[in-house]
Protein backbone atom coordinates (compact mmCIF):
# COMPACT_ATOMS: atom_id res chain seq x y z
CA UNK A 1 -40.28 -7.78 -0.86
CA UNK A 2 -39.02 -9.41 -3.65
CA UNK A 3 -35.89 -8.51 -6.48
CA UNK A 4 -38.89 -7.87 -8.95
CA UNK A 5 -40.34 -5.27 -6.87
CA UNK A 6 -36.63 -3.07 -6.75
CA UNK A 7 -36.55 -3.69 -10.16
CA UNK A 8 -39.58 -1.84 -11.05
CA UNK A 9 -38.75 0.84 -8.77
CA UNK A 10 -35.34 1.36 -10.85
CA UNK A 11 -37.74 1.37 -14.01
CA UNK A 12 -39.69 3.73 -12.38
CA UNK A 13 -36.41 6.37 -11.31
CA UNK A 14 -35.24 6.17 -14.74
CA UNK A 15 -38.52 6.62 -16.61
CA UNK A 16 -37.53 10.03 -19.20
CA UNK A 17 -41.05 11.47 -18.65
CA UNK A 18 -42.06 10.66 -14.81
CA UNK A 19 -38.63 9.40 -13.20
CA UNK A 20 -35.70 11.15 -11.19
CA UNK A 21 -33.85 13.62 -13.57
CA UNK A 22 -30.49 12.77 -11.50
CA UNK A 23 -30.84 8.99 -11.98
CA UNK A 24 -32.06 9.59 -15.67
CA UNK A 25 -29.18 11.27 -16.68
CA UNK A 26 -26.55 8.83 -15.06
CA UNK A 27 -24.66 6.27 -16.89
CA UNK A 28 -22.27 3.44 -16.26
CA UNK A 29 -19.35 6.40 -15.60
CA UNK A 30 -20.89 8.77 -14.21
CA UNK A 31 -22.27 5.80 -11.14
CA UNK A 32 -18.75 3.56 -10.88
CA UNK A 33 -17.15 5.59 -8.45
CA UNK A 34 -20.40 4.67 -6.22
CA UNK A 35 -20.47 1.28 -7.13
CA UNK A 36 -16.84 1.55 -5.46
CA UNK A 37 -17.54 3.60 -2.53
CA UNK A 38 -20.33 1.08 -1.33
CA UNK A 39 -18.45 -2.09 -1.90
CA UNK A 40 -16.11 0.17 0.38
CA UNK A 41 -18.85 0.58 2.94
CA UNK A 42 -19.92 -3.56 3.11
CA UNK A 43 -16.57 -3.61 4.01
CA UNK A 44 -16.79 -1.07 6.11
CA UNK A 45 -19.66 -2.58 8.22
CA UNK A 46 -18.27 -5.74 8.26
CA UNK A 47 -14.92 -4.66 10.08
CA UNK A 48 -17.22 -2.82 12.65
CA UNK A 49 -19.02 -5.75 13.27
CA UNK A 50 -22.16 -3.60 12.38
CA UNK A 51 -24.75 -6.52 11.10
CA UNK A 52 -28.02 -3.86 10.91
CA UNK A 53 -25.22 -1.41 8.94
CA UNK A 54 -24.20 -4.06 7.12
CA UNK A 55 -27.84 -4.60 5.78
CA UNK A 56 -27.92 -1.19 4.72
CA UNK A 57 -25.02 -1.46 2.87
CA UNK A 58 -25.69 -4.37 1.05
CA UNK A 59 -29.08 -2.83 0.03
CA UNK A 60 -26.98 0.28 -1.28
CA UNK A 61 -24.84 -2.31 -3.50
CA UNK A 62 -27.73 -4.29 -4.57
CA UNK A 63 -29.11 -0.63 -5.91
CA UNK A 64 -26.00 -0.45 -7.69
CA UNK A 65 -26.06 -3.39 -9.49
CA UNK A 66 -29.47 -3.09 -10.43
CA UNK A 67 -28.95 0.57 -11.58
CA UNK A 68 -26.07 -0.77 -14.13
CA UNK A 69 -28.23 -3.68 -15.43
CA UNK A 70 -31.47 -1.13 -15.95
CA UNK A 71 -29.05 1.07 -17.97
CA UNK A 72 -27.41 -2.00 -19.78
CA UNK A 73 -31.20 -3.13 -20.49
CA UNK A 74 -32.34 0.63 -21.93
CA UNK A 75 -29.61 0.30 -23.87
CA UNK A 76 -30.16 -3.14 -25.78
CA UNK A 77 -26.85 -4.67 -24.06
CA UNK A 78 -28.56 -7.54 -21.41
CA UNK A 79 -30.84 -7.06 -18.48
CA UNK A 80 -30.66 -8.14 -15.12
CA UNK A 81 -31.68 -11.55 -15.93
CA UNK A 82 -28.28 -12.09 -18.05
CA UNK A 83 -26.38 -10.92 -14.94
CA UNK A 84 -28.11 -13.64 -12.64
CA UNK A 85 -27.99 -16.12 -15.53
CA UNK A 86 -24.18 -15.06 -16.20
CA UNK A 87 -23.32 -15.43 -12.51
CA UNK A 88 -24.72 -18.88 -11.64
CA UNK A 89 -23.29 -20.34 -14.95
CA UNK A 90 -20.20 -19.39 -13.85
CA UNK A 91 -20.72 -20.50 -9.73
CA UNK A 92 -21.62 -24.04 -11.40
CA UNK A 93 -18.43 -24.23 -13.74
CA UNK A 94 -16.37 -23.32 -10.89
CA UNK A 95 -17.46 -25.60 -8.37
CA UNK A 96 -17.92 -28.91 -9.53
CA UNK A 97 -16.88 -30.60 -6.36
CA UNK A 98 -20.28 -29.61 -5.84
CA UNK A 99 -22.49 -29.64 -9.12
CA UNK A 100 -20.56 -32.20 -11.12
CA UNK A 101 -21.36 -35.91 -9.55
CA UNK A 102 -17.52 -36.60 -9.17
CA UNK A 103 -15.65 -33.90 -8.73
CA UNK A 104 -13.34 -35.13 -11.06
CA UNK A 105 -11.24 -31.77 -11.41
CA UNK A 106 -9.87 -31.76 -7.90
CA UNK A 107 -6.62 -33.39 -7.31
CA UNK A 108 -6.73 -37.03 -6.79
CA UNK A 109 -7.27 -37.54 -2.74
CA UNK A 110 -7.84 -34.22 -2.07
CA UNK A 111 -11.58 -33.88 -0.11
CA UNK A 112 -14.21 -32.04 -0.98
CA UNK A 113 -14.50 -29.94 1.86
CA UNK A 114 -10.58 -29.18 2.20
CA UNK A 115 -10.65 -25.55 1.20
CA UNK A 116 -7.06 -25.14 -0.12
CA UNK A 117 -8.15 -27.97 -2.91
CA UNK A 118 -11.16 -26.19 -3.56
CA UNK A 119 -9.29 -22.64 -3.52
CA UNK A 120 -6.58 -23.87 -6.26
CA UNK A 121 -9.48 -25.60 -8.49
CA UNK A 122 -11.08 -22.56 -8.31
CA UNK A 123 -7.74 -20.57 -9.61
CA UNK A 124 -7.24 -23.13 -12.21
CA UNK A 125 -11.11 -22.78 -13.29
CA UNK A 126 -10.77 -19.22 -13.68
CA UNK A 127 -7.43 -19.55 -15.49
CA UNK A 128 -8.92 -21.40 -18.02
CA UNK A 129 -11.49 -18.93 -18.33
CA UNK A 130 -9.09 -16.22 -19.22
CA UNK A 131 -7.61 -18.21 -21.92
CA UNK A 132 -10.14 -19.07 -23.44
CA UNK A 133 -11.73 -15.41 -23.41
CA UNK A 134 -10.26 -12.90 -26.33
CA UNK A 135 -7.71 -10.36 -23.97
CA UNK A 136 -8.92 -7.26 -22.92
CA UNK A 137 -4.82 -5.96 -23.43
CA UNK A 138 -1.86 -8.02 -24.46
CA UNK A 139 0.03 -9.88 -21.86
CA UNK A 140 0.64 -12.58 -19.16
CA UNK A 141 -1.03 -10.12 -16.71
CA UNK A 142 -3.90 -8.92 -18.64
CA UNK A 143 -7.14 -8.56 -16.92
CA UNK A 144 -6.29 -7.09 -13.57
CA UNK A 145 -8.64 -3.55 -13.40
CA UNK A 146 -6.89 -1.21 -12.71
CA UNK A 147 -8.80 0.62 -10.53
CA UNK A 148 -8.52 -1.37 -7.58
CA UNK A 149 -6.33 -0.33 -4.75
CA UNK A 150 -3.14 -0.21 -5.31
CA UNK A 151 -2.42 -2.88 -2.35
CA UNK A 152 -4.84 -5.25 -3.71
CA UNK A 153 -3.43 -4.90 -7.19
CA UNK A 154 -0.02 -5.62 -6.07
CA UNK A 155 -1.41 -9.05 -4.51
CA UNK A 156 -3.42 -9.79 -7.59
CA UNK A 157 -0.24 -9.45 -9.96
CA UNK A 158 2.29 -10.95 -7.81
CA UNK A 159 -0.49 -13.98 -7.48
CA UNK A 160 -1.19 -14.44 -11.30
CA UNK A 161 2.83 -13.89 -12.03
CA UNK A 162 2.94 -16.83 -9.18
CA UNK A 163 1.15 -19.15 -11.81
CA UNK A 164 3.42 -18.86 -14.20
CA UNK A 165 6.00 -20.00 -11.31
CA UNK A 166 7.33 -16.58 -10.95
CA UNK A 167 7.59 -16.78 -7.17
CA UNK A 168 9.32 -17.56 -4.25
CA UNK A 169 9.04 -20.76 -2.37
CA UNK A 170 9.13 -19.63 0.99
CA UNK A 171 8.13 -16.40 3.15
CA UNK A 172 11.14 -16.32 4.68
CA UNK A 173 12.48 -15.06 1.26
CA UNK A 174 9.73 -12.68 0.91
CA UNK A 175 10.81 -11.33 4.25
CA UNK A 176 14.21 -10.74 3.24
CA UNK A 177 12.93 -9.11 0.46
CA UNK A 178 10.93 -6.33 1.69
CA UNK A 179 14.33 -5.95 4.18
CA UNK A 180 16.19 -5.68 0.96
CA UNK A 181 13.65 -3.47 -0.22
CA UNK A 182 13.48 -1.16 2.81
CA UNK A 183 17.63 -1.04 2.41
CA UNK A 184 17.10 0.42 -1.16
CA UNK A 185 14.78 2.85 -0.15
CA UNK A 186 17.35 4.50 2.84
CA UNK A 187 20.07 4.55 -0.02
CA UNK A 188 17.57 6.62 -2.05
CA UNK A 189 16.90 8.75 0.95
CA UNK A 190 20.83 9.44 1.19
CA UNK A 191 21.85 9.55 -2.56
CA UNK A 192 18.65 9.81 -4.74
CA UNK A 193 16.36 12.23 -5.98
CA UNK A 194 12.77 12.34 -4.34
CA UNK A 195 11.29 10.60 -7.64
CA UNK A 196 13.89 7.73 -6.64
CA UNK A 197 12.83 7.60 -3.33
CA UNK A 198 9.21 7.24 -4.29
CA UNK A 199 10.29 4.83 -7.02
CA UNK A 200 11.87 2.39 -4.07
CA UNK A 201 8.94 3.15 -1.86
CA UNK A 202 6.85 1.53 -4.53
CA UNK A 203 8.99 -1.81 -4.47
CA UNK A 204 9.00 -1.76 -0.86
CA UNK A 205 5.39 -1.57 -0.57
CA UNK A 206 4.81 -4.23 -3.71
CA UNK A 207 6.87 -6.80 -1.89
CA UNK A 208 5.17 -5.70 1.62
CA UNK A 209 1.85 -6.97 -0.47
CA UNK A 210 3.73 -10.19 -1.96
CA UNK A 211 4.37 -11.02 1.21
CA UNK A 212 0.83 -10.75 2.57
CA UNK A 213 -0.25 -13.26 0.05
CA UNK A 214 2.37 -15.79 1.16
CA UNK A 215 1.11 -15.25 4.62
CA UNK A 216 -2.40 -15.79 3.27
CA UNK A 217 -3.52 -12.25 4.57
CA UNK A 218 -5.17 -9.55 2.57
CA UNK A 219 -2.86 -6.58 2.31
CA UNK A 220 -5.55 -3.88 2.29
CA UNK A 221 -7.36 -5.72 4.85
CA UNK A 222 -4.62 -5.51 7.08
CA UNK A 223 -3.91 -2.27 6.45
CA UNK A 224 -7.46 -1.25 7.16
CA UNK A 225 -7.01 -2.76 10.43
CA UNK A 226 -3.86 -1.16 10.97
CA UNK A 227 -5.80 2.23 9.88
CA UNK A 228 -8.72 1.59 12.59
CA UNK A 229 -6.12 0.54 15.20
CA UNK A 230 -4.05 3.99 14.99
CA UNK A 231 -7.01 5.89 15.00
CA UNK A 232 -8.48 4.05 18.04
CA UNK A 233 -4.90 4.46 19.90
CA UNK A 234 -4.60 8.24 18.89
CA UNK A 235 -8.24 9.28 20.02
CA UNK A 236 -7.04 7.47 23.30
CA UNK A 237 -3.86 9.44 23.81
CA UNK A 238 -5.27 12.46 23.24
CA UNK A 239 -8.15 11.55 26.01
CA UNK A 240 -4.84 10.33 28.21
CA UNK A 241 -3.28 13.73 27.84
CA UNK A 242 -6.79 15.66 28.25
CA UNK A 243 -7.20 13.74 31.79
CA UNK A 244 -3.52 15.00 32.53
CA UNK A 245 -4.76 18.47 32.04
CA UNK A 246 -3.04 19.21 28.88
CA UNK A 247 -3.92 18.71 24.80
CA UNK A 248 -2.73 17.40 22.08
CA UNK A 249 -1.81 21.06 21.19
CA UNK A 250 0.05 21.87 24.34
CA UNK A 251 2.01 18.23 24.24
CA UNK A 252 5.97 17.84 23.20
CA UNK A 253 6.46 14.94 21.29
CA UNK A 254 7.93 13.20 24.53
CA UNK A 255 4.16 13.40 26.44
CA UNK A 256 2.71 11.78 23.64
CA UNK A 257 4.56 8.92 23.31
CA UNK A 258 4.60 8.31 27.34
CA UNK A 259 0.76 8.74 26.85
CA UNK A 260 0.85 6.30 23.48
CA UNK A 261 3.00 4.36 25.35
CA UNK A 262 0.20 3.91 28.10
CA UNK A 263 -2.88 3.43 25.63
CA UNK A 264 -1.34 0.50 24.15
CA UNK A 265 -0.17 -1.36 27.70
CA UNK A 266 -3.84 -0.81 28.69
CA UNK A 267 -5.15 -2.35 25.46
CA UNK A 268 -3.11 -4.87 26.40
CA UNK A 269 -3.55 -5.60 29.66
């Protein structure tokens, strides 16, 4: 099969006379939120370590971007073409360690293949980019959509405030931040209101994704993997406390822990 051939049959759904009257009336709106939810399920697959899921999923993206380019075309702005055209342009600007016969805008004696070199070209690139481009809202931070999740965005804004040397040198400090943080949000527990409390909760968790990118981990990766690891424990405790002839139901909060207690030393061990 070829990218030609889905093409055609996104021509075909979209057709006003012989298509699909769902996909005819969609637009870029009304399809974002599934452009989301199967970026969401790559991800998905990928954390499951599901590779014939995975190739599902990417099939279900793929749909999506072709479904925004067909409507883009119908509607005189660019065509699919433009997006490949767009995208490799801008794979060869940002990688000239690679296209560009010297490299010349890596730092002098850093290697080609050392990925932090590559990773801060890349940011500077892509700074450059931005300036260049007219902004999309006024502001240092401009740019950053703000539909992504809410983790991410934290990381994304503490990262580009981070260029402009807003940052701390060390995770250490980060660390004593979020403890700082998590200080400010038991004061608001004793003496605020419960918009204060949500207020600190807010730092707390900002600083909780600052810290993440000092670490080099992605926040709502981790948390992801936090997500699937509770689940996974709490499916086992309940099993625990079926095999010791009671439920979750019929369980004081003391039998669940002894029974959480013993998921997690078998998981273990």
């Amino acid at each position: 099969m070829r990218i030609e051939d889905l093409l055609a049959l996104m021509a075909q759904l979209r057709d006003p006379e012989t298509g699909c009257a769902w996909d005819v009336a969609q637009d870029f709106a009304s399809i974002a939120p599934y452009t989301v939810e199967e970026a969401y399920e790559v991800a998905d697959a990928i954390a499951r370590g599901d590779a014939e899921d995975l190739r599902d999923e990417l099939g279900d993206l793929l749909l999506q971007v072709v479904f925004h380019a067909r409507i883009a075309e119908e509607a005189g702005l660019f065509a699919f073409p433009d997006v490949v055209r767009a995208v490799m342009e801008k794979m060869v600007r940002r990688h000239p360690h690679v296209f560009a016969p010297d490299g010349a805008l890596l730092p002098a004696g850093s290697p080609r293949r050392d990925p932090e070199a590559v990773a801060a070209q890349w940011a500077a690139i892509k700074a450059e980019e931005r300036r260049a481009k007219p902004p999309r809202e006024p502001g240092p931070l401009a740019g950053i959509p703000l539909p992504l999740p809410a983790l991410t965005r934290a990381e994304k804004l503490s990262a580009r405030a981070a260029t402009y040397g807003f940052d701390w040198t060390d995770p250490a400090q980060v660390v004593l931040k979020v403890r700082e943080e998590i200080d400010e949000v038991a004061d608001a527990m004793t003496h605020g209101t419960r918009a204060a409390v949500a207020e600190e909760l807010g730092d707390l968790l900002f600083s909780v994704a600052n810290l993440a990118r000092h670490l080099g981990i992605d926040p709502e990766y981790s948390l992801k993997k936090g997500n699937m690891k509770f689940e996974r424990r709490f499916n086992a405790m309940a099993a625990v406390l079926e095999a010791r002839g009671t439920g979750l139901a019929d369980s004081d909060l003391d039998a669940m822990e002894a029974a959480w207690v013993a998921v997690k030393v078998s998981e273990k061990g």
